[in-house]
N, C-alpha and C. Protein backbone atom coordinates (compact mmCIF):
# COMPACT_ATOMS: atom_id res chain seq x y z
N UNK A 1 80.54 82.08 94.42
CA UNK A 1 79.24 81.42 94.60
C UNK A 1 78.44 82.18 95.65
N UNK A 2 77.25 82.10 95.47
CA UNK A 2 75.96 82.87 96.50
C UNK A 2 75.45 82.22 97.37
N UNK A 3 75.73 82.55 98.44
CA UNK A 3 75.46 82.30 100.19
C UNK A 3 74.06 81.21 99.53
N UNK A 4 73.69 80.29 100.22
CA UNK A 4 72.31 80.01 100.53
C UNK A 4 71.97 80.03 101.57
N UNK A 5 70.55 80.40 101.20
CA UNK A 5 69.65 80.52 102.40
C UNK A 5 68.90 79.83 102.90
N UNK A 6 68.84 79.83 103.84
CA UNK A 6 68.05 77.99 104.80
C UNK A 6 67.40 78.91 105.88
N UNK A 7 65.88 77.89 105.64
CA UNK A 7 64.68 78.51 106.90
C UNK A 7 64.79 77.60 107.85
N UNK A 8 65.25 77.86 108.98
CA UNK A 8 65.23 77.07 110.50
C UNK A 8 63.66 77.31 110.64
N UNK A 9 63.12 76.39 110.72
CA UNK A 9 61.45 75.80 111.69
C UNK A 9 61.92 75.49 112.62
N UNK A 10 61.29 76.10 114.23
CA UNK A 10 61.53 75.53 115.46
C UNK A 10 60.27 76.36 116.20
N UNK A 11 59.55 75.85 117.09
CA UNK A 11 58.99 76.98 118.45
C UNK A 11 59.66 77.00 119.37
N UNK A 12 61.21 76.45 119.48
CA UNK A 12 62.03 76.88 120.62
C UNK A 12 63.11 77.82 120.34
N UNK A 13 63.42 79.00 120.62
CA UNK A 13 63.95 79.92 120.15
C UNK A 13 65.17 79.98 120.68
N UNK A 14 65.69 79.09 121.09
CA UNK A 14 67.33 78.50 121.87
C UNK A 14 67.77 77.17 120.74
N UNK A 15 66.87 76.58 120.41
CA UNK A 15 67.14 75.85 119.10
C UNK A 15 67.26 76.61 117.65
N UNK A 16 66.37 77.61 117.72
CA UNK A 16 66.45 78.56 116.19
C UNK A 16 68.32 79.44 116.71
N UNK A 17 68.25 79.59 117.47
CA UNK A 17 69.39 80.60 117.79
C UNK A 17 70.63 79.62 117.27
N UNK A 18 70.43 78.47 118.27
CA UNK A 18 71.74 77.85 118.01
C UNK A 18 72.06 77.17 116.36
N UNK A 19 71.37 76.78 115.87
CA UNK A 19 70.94 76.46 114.19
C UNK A 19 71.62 77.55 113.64
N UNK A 20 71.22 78.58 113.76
CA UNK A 20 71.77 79.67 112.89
C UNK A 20 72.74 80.33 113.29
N UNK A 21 73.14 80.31 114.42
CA UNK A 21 74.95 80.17 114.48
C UNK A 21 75.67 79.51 113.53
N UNK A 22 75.19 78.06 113.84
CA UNK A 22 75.85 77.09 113.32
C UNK A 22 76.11 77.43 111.81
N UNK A 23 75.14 77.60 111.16
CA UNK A 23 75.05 77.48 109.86
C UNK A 23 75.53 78.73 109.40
N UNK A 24 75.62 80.01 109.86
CA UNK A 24 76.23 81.17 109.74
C UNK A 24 77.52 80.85 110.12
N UNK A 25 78.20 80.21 111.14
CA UNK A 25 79.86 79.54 110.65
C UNK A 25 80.01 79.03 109.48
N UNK A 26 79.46 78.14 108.96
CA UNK A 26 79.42 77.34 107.84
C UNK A 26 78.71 78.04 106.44
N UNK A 27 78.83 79.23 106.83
CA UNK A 27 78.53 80.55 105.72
C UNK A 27 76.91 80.39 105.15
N UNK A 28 76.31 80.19 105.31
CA UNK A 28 74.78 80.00 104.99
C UNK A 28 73.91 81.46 105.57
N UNK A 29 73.49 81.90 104.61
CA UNK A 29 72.17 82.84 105.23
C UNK A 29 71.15 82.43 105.92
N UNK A 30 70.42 82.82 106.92
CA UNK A 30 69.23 81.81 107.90
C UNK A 30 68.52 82.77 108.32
N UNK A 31 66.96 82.38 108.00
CA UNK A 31 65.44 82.95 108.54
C UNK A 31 65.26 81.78 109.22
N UNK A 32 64.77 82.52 110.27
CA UNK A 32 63.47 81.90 111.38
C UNK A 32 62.08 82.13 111.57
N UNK A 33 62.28 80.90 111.91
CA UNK A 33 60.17 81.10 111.89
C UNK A 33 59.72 80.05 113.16
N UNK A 34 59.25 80.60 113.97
CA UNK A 34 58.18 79.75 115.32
C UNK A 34 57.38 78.63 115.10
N UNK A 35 56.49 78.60 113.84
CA UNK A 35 55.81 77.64 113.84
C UNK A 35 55.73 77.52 112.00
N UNK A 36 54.78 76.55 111.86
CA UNK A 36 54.79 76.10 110.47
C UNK A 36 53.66 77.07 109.32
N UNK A 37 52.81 78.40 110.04
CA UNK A 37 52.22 79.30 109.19
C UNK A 37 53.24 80.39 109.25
N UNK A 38 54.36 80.35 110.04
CA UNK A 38 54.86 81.68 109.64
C UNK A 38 56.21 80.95 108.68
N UNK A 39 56.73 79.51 108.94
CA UNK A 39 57.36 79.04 108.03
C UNK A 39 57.00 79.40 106.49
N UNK A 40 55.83 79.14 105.84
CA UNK A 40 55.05 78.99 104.41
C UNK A 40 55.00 80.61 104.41
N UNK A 41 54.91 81.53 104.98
CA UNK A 41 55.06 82.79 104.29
C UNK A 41 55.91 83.43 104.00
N UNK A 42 57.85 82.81 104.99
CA UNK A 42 58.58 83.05 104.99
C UNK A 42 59.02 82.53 103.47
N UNK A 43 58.59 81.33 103.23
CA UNK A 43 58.83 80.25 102.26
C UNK A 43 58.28 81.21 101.23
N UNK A 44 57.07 81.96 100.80
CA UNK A 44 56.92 82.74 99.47
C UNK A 44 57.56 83.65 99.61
N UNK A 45 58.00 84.37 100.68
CA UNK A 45 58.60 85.54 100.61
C UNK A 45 60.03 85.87 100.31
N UNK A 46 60.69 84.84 101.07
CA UNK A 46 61.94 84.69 100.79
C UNK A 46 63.10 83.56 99.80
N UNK A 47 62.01 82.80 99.19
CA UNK A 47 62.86 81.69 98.82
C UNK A 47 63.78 81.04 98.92
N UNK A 48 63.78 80.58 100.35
CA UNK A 48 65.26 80.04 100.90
C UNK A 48 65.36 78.52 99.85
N UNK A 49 67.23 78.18 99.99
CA UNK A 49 67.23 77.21 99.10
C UNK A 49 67.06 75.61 99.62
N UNK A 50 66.69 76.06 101.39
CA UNK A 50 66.48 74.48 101.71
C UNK A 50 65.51 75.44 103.39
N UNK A 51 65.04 73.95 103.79
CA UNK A 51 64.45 74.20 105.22
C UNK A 51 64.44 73.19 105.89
N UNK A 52 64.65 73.56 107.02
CA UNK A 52 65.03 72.38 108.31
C UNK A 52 64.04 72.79 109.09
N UNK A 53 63.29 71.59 109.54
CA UNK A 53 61.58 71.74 110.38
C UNK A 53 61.55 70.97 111.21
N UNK A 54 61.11 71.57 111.95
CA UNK A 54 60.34 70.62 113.58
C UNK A 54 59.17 69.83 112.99
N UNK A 55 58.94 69.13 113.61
CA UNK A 55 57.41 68.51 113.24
C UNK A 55 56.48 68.54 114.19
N UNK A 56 56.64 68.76 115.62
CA UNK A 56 55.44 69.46 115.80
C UNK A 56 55.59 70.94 116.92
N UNK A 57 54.87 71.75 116.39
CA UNK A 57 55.01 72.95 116.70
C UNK A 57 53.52 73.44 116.92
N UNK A 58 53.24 74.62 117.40
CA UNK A 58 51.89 75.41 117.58
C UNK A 58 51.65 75.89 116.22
N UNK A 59 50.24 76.47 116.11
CA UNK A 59 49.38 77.00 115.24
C UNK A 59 49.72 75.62 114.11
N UNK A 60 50.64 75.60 113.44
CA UNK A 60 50.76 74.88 112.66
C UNK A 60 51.80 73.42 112.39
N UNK A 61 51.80 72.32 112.17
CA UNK A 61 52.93 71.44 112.45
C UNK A 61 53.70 71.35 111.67
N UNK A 62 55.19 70.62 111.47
CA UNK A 62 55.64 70.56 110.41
C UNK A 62 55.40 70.00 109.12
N UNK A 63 54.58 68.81 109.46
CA UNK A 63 54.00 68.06 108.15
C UNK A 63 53.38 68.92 107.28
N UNK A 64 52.10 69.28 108.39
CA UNK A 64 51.36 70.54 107.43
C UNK A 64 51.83 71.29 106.59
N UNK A 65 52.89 71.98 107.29
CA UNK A 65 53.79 72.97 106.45
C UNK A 65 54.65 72.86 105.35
N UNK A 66 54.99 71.22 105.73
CA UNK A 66 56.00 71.04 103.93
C UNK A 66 54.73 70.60 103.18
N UNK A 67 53.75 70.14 103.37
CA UNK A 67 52.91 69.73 102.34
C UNK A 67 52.49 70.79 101.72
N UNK A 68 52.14 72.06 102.51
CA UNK A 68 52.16 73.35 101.72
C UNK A 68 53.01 74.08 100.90
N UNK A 69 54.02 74.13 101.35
CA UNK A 69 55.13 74.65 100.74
C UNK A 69 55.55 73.60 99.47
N UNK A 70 55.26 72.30 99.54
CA UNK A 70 55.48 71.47 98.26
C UNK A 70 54.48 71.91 97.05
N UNK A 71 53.16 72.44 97.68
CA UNK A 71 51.96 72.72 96.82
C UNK A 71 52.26 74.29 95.99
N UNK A 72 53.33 75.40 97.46
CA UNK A 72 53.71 76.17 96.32
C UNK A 72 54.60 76.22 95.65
N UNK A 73 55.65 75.34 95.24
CA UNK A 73 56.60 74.68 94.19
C UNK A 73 56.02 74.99 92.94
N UNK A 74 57.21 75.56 91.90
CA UNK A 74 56.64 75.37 90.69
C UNK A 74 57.66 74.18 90.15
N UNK A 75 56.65 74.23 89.19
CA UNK A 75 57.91 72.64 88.59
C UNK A 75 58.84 72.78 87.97
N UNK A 76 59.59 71.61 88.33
CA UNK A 76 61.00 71.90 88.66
C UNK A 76 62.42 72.64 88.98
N UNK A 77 61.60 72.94 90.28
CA UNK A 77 61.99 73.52 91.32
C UNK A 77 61.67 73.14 92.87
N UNK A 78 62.40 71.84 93.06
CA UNK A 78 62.05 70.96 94.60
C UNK A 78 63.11 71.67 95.97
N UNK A 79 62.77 72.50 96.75
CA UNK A 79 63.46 72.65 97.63
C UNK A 79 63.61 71.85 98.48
N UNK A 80 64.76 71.52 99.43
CA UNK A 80 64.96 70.16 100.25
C UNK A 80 64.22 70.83 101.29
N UNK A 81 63.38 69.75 102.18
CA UNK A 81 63.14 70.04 103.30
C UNK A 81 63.35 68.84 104.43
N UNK A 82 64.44 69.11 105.01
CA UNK A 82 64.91 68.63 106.24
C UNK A 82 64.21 68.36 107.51
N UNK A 83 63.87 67.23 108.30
CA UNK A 83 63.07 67.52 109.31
C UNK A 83 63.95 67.31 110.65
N UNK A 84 64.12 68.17 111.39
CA UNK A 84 65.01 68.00 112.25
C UNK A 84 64.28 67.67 113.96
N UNK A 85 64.07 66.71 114.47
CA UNK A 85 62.91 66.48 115.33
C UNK A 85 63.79 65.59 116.53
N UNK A 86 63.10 66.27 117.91
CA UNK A 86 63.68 64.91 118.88
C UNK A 86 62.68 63.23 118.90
N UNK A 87 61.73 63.77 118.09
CA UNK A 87 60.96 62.70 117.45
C UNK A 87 61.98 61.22 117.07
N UNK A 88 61.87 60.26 117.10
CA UNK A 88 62.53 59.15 116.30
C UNK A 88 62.00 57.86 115.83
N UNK A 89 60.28 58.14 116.10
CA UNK A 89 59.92 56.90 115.43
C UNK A 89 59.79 56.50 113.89
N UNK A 90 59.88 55.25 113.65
CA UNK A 90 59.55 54.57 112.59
C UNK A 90 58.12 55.33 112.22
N UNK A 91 57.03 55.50 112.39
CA UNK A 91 56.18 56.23 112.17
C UNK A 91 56.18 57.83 111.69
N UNK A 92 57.05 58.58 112.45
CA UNK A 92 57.23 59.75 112.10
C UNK A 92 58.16 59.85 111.45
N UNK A 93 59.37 58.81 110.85
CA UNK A 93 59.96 58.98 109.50
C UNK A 93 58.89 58.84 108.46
N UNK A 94 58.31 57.83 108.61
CA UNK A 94 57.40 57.38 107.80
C UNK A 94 56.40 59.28 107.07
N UNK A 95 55.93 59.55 108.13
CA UNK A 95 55.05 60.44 108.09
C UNK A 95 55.49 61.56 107.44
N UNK A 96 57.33 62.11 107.65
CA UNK A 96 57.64 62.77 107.24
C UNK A 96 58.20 62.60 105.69
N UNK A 97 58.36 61.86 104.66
CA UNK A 97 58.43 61.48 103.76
C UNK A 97 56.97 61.15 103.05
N UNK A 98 56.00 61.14 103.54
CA UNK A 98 54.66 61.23 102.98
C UNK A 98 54.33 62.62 102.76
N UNK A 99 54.83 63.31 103.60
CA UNK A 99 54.02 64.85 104.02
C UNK A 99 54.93 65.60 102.67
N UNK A 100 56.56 65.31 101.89
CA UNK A 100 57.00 65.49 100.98
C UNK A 100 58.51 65.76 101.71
N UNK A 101 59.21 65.40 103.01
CA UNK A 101 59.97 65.47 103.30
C UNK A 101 61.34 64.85 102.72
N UNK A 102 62.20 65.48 102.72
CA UNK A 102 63.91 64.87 102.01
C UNK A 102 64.44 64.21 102.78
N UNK A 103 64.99 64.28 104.21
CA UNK A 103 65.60 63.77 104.99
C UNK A 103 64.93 63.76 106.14
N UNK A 104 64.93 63.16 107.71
CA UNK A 104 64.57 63.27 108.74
C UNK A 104 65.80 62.69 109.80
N UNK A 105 66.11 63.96 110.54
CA UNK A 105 67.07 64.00 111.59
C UNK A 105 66.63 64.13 112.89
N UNK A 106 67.59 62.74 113.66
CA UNK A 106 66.89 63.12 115.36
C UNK A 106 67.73 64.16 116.19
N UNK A 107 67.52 64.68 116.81
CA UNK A 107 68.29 66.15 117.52
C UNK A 107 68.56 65.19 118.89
N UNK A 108 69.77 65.40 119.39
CA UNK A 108 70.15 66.69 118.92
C UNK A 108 71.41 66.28 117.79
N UNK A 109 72.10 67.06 116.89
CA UNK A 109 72.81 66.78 115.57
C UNK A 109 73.96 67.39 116.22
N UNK A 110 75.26 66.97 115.56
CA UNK A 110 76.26 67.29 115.76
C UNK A 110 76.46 68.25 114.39
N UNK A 111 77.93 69.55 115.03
CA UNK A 111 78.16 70.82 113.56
C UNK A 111 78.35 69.68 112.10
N UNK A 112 78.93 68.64 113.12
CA UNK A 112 79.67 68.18 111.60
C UNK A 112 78.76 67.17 110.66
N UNK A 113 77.65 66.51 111.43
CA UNK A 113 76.28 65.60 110.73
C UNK A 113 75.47 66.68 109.86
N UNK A 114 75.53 67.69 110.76
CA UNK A 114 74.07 68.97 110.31
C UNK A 114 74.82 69.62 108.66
N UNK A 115 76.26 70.06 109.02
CA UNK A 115 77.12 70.65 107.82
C UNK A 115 76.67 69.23 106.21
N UNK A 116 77.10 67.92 106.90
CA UNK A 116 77.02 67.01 105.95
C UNK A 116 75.51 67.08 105.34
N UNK A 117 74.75 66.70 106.01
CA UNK A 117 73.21 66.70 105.69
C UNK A 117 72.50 67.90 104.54
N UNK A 118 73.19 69.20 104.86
CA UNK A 118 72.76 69.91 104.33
C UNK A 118 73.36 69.96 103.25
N UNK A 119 74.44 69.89 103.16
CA UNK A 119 75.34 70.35 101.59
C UNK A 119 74.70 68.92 100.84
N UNK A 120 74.51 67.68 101.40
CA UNK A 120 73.72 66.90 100.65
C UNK A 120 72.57 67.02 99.72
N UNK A 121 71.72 67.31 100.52
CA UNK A 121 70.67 67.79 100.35
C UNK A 121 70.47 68.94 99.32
N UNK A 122 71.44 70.01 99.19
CA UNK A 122 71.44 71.32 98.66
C UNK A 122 72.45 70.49 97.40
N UNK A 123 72.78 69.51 97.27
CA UNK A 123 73.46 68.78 96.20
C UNK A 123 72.89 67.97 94.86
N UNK A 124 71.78 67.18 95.88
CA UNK A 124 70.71 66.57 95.38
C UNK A 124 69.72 67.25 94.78
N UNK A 125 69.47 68.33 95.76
CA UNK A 125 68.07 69.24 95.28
C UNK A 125 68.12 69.87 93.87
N UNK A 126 70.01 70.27 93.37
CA UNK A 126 69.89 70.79 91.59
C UNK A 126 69.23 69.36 90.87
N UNK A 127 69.37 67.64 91.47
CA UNK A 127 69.08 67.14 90.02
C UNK A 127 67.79 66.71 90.03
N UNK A 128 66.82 66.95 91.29
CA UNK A 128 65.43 66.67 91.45
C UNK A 128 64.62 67.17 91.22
N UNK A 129 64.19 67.32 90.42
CA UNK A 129 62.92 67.85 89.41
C UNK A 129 61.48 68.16 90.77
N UNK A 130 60.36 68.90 90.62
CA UNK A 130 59.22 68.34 91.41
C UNK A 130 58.20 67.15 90.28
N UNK A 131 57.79 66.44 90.86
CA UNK A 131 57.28 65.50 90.29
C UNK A 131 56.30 66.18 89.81
């Protein structure tokens, strides 16, 4: 089977570092990106098979950015996008599932929640069509 590849969203670059350790133990390929316009170019360029996002970041936020990246989806073809945030309100779950989000996680995550979450997600994502 072929590595997948997962885009870490973060503007803290001690959070992108440690993410992609992690997930490079747990055999996964991983791009980084600072904010949510260099996320969406990474996103055409590279087609990772899931992304884990901050929600708010400079130049661009995370909402912004999955709503874009949902817009360049072709159909059926839904990549998961994970929001991984020290955020935890009822509101910003809310927000992140409007914006086209899959899951929303409060940080900080443990190897063994983050491992679960994702293989979920990357489980779900073969039987979900884009609407």
């Amino acid at each position: 089977m072929n590595q997948k590849k997962i885009l870490i969203v973060d503007d803290d670059s001690s959070i992108r570092e440690i993410l992609s350790t992690q997930l490079s133990r747990l055999n996964f390929l991983t791009l980084s990106a600072a904010n949510g316009k260099e996320a969406v170019e990474l996103f055409k360029s590279e087609k990772p098979d899931l992304v884990l996002m901050d929600m708010l970041m400079p130049v661009m936020d995370g909402l912004t950015a999955c709503q874009k990246i949902r817009a360049l989806e072709k159909k059926g073809a839904r990549i998961p996008i994970l929001f991984l945030t020290a955020r935890d309100s009822r509101h910003d779950q809310i927000s992140s599932t409007l914006s086209g989000g899959d899951d929303f996680i409060t940080k900080p995550i443990s190897l063994q929640e983050l491992r679960e979450r994702v293989e979920a997600a990357l489980v779900h994502a073969k039987h979900k069509p884009v609407p």
